[in-house]
N, C-alpha and C. Protein backbone atom coordinates (compact mmCIF):
# COMPACT_ATOMS: atom_id res chain seq x y z
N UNK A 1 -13.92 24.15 -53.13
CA UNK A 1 -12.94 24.95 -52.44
C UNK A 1 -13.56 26.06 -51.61
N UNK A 2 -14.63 26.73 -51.68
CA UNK A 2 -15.41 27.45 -51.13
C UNK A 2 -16.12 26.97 -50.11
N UNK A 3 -16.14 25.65 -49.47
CA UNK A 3 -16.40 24.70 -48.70
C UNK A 3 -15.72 25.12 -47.70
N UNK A 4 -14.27 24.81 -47.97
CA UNK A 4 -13.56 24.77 -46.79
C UNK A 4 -12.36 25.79 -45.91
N UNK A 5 -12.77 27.15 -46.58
CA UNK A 5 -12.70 28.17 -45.84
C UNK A 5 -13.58 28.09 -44.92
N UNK A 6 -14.68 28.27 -44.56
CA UNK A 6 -15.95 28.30 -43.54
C UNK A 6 -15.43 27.20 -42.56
N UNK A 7 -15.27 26.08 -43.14
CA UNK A 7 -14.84 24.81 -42.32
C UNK A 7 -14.02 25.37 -41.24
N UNK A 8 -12.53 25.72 -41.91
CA UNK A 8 -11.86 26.10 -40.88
C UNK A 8 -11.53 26.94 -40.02
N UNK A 9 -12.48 27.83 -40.60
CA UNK A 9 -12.86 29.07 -39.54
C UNK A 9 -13.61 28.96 -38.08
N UNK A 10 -14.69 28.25 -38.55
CA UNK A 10 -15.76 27.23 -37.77
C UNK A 10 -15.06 26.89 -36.34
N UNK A 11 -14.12 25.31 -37.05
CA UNK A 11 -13.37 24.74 -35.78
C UNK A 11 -12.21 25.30 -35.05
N UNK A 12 -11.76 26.50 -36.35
CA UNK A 12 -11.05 27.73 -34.75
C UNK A 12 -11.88 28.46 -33.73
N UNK A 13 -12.30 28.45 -34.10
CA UNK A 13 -13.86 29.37 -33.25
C UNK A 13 -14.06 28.42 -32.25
N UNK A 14 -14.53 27.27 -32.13
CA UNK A 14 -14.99 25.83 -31.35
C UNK A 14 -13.86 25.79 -30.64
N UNK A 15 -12.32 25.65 -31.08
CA UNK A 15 -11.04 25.47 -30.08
C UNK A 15 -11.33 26.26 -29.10
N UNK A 16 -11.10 27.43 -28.96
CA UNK A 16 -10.56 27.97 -27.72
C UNK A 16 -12.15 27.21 -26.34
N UNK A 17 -13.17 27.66 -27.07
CA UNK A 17 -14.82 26.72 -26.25
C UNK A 17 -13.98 25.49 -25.63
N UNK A 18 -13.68 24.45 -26.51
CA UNK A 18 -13.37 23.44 -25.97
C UNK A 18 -12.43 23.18 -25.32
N UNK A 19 -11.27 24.30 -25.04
CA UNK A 19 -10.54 23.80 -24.10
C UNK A 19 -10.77 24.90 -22.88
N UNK A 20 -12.29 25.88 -22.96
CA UNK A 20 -12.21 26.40 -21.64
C UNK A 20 -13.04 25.23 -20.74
N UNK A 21 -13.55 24.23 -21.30
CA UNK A 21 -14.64 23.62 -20.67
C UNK A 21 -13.79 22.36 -20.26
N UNK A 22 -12.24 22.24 -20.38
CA UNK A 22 -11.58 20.89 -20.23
C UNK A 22 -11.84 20.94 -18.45
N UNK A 23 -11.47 19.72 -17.86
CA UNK A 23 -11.42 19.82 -16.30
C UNK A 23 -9.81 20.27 -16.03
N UNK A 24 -9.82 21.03 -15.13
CA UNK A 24 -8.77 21.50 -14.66
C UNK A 24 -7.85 20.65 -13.95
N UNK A 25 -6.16 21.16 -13.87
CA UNK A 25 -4.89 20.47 -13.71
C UNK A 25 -5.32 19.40 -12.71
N UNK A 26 -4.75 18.18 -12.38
CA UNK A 26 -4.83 17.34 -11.29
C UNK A 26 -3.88 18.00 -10.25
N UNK A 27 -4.03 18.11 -8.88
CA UNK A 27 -3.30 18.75 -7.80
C UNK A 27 -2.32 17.66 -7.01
N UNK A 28 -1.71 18.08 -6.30
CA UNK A 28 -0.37 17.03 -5.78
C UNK A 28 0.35 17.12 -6.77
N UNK A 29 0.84 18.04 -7.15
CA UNK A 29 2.10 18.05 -7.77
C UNK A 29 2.12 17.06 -9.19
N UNK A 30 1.04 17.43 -9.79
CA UNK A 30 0.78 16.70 -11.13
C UNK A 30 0.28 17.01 -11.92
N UNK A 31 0.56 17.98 -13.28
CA UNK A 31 -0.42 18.73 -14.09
C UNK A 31 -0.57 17.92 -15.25
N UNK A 32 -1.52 17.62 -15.33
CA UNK A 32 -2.55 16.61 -16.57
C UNK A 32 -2.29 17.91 -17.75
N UNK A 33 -2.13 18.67 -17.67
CA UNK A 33 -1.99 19.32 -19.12
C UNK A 33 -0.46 19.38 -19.56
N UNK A 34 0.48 19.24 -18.83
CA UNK A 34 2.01 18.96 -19.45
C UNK A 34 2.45 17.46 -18.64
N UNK A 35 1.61 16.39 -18.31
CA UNK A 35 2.13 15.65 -18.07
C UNK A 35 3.50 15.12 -17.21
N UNK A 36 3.78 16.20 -16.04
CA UNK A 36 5.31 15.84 -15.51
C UNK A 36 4.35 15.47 -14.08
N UNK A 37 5.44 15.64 -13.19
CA UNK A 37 5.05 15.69 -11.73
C UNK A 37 6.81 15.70 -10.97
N UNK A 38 6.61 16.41 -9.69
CA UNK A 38 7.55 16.47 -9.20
C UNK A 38 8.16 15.60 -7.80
N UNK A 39 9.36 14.82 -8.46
CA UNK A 39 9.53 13.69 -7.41
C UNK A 39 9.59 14.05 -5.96
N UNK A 40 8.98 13.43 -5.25
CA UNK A 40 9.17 13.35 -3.93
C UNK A 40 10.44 12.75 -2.92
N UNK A 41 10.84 13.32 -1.91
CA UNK A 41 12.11 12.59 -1.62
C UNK A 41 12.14 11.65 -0.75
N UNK A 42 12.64 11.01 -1.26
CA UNK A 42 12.75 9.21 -0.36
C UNK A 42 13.76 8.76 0.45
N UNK A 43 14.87 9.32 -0.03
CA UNK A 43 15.99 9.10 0.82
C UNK A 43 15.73 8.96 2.43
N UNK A 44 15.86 7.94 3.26
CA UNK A 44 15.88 8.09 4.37
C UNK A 44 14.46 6.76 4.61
N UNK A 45 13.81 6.44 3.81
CA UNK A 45 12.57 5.43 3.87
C UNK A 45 12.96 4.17 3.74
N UNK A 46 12.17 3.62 4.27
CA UNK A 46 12.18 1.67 4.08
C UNK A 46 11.76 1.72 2.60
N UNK A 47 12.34 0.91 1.34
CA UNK A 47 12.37 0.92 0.39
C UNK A 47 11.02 0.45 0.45
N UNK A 48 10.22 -0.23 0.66
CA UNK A 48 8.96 -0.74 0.05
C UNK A 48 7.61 0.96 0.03
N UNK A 49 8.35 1.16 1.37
CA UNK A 49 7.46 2.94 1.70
C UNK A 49 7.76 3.91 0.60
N UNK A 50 8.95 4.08 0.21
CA UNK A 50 9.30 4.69 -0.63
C UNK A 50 8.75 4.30 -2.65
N UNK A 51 8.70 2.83 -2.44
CA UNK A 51 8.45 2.71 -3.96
C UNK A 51 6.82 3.40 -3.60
N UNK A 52 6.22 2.69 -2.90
CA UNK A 52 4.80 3.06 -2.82
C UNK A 52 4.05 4.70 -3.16
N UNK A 53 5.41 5.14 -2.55
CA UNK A 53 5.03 6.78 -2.43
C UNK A 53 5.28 7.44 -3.55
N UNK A 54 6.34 6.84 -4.52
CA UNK A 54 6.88 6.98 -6.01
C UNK A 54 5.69 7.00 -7.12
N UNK A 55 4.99 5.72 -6.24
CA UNK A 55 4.12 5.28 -7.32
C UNK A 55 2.83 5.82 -7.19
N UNK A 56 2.61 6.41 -6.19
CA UNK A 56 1.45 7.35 -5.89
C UNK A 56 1.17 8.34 -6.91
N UNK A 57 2.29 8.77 -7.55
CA UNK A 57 2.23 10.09 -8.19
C UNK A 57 2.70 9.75 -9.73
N UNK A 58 2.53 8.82 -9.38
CA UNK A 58 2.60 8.29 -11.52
C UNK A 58 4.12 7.96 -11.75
N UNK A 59 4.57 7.50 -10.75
CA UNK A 59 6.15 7.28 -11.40
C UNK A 59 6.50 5.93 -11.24
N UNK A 60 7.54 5.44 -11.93
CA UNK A 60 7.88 4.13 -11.66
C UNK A 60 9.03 3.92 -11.24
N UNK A 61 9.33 2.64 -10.54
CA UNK A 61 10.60 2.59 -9.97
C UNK A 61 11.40 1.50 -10.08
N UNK A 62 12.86 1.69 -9.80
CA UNK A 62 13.95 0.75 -10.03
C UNK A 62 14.42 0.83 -9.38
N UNK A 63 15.13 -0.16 -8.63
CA UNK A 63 15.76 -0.51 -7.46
C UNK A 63 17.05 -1.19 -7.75
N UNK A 64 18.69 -1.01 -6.70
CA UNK A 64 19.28 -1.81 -6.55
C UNK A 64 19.86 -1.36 -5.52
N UNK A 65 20.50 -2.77 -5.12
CA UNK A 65 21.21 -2.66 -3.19
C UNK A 65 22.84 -1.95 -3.32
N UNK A 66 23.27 -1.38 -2.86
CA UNK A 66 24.55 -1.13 -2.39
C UNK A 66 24.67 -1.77 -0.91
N UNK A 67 26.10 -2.33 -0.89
CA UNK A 67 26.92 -2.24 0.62
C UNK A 67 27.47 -1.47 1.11
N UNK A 68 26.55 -0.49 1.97
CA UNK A 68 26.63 0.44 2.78
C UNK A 68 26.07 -0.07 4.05
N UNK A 69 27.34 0.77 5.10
CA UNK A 69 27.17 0.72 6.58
C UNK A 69 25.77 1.61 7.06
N UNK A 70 24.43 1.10 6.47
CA UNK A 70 23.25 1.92 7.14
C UNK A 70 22.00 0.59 7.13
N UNK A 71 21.24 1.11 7.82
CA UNK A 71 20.26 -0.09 8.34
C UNK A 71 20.21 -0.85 6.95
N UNK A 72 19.54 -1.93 6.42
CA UNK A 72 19.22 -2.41 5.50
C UNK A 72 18.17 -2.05 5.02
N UNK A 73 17.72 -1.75 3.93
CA UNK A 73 16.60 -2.10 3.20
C UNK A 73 16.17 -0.12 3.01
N UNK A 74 16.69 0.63 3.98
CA UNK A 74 16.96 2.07 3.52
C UNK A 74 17.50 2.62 2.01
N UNK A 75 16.13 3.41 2.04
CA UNK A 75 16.71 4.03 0.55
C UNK A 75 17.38 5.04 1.16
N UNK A 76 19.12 4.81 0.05
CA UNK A 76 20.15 5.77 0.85
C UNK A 76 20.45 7.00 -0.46
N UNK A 77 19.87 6.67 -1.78
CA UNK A 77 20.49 7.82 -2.74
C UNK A 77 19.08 7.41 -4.13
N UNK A 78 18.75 8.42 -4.79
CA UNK A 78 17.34 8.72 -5.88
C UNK A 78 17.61 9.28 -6.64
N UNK A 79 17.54 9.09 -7.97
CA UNK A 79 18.06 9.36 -8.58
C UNK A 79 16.39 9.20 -9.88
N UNK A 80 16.25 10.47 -10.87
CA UNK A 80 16.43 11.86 -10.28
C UNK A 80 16.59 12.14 -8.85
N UNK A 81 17.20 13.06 -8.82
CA UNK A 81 16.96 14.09 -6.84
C UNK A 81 15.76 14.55 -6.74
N UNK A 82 15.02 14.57 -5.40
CA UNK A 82 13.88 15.20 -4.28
C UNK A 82 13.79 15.92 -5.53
N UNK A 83 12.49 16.80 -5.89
CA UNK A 83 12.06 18.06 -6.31
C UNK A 83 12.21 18.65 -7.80
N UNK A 84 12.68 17.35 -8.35
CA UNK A 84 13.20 17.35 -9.67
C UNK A 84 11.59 17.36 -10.49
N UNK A 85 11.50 17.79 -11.88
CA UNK A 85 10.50 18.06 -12.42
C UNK A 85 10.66 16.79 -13.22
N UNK A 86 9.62 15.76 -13.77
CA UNK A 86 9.81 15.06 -14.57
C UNK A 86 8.99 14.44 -15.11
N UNK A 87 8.70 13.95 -16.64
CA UNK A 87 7.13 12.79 -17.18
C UNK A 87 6.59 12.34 -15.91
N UNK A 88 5.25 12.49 -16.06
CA UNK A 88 4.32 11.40 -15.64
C UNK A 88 5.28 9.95 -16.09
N UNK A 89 5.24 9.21 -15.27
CA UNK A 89 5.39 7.79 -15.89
C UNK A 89 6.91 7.51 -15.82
N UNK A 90 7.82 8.38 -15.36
CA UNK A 90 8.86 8.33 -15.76
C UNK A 90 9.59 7.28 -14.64
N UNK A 91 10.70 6.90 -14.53
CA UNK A 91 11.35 5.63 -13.49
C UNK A 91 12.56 6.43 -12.66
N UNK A 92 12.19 5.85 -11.29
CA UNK A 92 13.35 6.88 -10.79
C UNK A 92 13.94 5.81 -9.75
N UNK A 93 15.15 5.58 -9.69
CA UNK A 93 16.19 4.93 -9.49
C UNK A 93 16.62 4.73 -8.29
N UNK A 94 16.02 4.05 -7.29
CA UNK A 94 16.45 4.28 -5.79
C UNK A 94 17.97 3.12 -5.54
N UNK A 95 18.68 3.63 -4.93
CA UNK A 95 19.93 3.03 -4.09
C UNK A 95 19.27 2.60 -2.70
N UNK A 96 19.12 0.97 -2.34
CA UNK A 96 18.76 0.45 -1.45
C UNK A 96 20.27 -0.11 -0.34
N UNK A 97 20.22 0.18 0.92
CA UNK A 97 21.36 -0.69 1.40
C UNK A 97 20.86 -2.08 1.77
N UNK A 98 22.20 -2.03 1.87
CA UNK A 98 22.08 -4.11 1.73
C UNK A 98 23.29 -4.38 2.68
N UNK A 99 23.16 -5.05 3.80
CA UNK A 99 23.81 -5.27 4.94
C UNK A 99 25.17 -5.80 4.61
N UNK A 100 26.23 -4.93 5.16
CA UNK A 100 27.55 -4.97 4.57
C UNK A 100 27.91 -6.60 5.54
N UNK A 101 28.51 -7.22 4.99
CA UNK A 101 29.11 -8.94 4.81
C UNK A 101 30.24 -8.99 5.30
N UNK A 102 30.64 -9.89 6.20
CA UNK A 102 32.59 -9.95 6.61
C UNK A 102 32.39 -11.23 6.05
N UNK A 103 33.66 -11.88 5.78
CA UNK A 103 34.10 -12.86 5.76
C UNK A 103 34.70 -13.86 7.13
N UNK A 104 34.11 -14.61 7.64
CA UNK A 104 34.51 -14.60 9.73
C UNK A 104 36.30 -14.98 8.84
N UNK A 105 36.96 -14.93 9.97
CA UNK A 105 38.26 -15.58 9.71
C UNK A 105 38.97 -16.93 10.55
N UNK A 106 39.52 -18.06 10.22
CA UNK A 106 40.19 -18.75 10.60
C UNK A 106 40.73 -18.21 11.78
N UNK A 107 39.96 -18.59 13.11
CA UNK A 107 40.74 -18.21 14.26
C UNK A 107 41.29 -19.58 15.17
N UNK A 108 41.35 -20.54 14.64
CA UNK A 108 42.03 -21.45 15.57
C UNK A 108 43.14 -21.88 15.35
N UNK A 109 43.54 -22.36 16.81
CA UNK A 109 44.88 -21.91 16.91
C UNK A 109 45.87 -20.62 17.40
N UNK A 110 45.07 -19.98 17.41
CA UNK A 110 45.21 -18.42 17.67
C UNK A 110 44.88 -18.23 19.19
N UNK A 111 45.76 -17.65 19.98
CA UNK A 111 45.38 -17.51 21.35
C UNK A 111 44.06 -16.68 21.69
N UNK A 112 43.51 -16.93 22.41
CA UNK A 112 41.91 -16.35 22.35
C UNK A 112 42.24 -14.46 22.87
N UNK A 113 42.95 -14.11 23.16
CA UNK A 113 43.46 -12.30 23.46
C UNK A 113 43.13 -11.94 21.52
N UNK A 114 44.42 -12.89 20.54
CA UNK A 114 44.44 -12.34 19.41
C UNK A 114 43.26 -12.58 18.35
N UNK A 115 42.69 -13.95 18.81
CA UNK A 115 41.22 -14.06 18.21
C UNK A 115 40.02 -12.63 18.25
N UNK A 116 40.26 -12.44 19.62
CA UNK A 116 39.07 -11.29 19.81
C UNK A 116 39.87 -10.51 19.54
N UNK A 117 40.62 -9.53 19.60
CA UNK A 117 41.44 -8.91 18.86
C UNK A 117 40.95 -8.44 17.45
N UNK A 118 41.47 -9.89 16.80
CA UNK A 118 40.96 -10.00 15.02
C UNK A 118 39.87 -9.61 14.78
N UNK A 119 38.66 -10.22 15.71
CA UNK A 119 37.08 -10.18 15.66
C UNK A 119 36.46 -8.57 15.44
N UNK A 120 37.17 -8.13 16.85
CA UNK A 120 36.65 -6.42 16.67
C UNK A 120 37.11 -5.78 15.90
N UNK A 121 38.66 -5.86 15.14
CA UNK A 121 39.03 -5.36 14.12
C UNK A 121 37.68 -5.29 13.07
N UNK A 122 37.18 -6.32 12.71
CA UNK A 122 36.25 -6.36 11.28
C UNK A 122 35.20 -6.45 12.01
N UNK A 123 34.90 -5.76 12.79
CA UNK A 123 33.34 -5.26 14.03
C UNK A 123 32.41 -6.60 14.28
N UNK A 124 33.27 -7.66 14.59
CA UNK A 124 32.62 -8.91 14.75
C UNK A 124 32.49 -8.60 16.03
N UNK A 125 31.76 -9.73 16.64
CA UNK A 125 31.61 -9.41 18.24
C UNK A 125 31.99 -11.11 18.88
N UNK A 126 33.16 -11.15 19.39
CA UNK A 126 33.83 -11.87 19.99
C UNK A 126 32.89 -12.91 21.67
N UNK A 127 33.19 -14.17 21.06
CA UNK A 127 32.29 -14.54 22.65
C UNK A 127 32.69 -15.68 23.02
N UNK A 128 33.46 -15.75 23.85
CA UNK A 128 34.88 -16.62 24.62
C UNK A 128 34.07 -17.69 25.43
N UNK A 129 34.26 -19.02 25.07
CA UNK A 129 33.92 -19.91 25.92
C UNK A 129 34.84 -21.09 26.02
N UNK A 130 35.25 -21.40 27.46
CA UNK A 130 36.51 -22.34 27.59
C UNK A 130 35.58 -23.19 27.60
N UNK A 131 36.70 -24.38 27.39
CA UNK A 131 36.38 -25.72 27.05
C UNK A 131 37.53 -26.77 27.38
N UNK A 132 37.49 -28.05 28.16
CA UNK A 132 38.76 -29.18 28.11
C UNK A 132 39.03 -29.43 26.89
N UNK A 133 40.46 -29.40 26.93
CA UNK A 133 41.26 -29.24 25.43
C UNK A 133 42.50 -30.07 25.53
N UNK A 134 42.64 -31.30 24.79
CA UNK A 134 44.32 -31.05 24.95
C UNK A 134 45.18 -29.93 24.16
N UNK A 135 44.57 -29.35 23.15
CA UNK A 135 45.35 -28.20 22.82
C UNK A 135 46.00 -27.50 24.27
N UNK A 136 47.10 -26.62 23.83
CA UNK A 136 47.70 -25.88 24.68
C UNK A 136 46.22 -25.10 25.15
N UNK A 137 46.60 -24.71 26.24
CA UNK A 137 45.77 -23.86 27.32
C UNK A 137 45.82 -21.85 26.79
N UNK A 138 44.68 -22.00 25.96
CA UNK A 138 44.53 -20.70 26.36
C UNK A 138 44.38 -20.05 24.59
N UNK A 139 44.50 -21.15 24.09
CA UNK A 139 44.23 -21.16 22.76
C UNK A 139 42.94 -22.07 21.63
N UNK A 140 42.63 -21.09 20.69
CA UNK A 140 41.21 -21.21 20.20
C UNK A 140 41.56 -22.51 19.75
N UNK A 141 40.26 -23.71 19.78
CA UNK A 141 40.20 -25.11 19.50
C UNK A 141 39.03 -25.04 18.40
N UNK A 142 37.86 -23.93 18.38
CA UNK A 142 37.09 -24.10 17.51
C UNK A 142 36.15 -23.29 17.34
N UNK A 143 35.53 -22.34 16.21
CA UNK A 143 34.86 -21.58 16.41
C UNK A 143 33.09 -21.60 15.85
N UNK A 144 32.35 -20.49 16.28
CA UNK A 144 30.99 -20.71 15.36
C UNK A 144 30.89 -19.75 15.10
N UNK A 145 30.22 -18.99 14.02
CA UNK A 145 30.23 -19.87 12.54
C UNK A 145 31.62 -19.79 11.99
N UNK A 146 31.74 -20.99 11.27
CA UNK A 146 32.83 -21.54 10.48
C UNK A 146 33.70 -20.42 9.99
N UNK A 147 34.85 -20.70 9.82
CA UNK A 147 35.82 -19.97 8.81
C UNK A 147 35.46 -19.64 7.59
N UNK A 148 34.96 -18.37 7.28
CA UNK A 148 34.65 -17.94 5.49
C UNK A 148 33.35 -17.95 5.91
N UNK A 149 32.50 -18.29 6.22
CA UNK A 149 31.12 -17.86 6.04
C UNK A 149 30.61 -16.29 6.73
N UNK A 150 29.68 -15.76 5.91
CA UNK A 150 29.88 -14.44 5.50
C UNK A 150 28.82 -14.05 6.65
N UNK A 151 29.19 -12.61 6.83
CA UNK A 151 28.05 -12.84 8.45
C UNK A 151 27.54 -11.33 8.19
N UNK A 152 27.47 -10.90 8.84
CA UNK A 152 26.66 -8.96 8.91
C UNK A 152 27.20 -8.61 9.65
N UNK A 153 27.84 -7.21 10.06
CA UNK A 153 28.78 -6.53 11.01
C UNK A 153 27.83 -6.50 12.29
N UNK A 154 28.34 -6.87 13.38
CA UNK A 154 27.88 -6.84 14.67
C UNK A 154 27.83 -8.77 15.10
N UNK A 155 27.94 -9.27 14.15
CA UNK A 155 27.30 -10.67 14.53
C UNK A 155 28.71 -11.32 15.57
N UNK A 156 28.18 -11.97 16.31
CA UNK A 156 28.70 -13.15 17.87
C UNK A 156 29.57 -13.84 16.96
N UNK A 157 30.56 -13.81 17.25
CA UNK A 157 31.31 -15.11 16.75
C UNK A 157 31.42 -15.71 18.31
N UNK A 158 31.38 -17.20 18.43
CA UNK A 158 31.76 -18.35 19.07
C UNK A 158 32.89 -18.81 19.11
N UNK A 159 33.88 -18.24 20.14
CA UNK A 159 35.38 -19.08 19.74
C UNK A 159 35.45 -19.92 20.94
N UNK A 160 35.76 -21.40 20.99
CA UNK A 160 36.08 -21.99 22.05
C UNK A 160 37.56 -22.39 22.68
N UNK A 161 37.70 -21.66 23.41
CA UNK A 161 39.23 -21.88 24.01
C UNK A 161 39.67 -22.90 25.26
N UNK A 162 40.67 -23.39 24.41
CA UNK A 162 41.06 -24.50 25.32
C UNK A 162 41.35 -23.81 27.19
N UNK A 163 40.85 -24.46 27.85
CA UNK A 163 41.07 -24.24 29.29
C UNK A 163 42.18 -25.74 29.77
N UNK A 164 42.64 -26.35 28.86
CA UNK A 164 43.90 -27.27 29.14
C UNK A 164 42.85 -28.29 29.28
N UNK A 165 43.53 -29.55 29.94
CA UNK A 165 42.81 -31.05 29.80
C UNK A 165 42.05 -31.06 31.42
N UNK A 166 40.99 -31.88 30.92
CA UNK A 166 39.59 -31.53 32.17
C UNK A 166 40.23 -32.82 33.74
N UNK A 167 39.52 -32.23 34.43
CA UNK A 167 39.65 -33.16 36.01
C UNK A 167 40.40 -34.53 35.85
């Protein structure tokens, strides 16, 4: 028992030595002695730029798309927020957009005024080409792409309108 008084006197003495001689904090916003780091903000980046830059600084990441009206593949929301303090290692949650989808609609039959009409309603972009038809004159005979297939806002629809029966 007289042993180990001295003992532990000893290796208090040695503590404070050994941690003046540790190497000092890592810089960029990353202290190796409490282990956090502070997220950087991404919002506004091409998601692949953004994980990269996540992962620069010891963090990890998770991703999923929302349908939102903004370019694609933009990280639009991060979660933690910009400037947040948090583990080394910790996962931070990006909101990616993902190109909002119409459904085209059944336009034939439909006089080609109310076709394009319909089209710009759901920000399609309407593109009129007559054609010999015996359908009545002046009405859609057929369109591209098909009825129901799902397109990205801005996309050409193809409607072909009868111009009545040819020469």
């Amino acid at each position: 028992m007289a042993l180990a008084g001295p003992r532990i006197r000893l290796s208090l003495l040695l503590l404070p030595t050994a941690l003046a001689i540790a190497p000092a904090p890592a810089t960029g916003g990353v202290s190796s002695a409490r282990a956090t780091v502070t997220v950087p903000r991404v919002v506004g980046l091409r998601s692949p730029t953004a994980a990269r830059r996540l992962r620069a600084v010891g963090l990890r990441v998770s991703v999923s798309t929302v349908r939102v009206d903004r370019p694609s593949g933009t990280v639009v929301a991060q979660r933690p927020r910009a400037r947040s303090v948090v583990r080394l290692g910790s996962v931070v949650r990006l909101s990616v957009a993902a190109p909002v989808t119409i459904d085209v609609p059944d336009l034939v039959g439909l006089s080609s005024d109310a076709a394009a009409a319909r089209l710009r309603e759901l920000s399609l972009t309407p593109y009129v080409v007559y054609v010999h038809s015996l359908q009545p004159a002046g009405n859609v005979v057929s369109q591209e792409p098909a009825a129901g297939t799902r397109v990205a806002r801005g996309t050409r629809v193809t409607i072909s309108v009868s111009g009545g029966p040819g020469p």
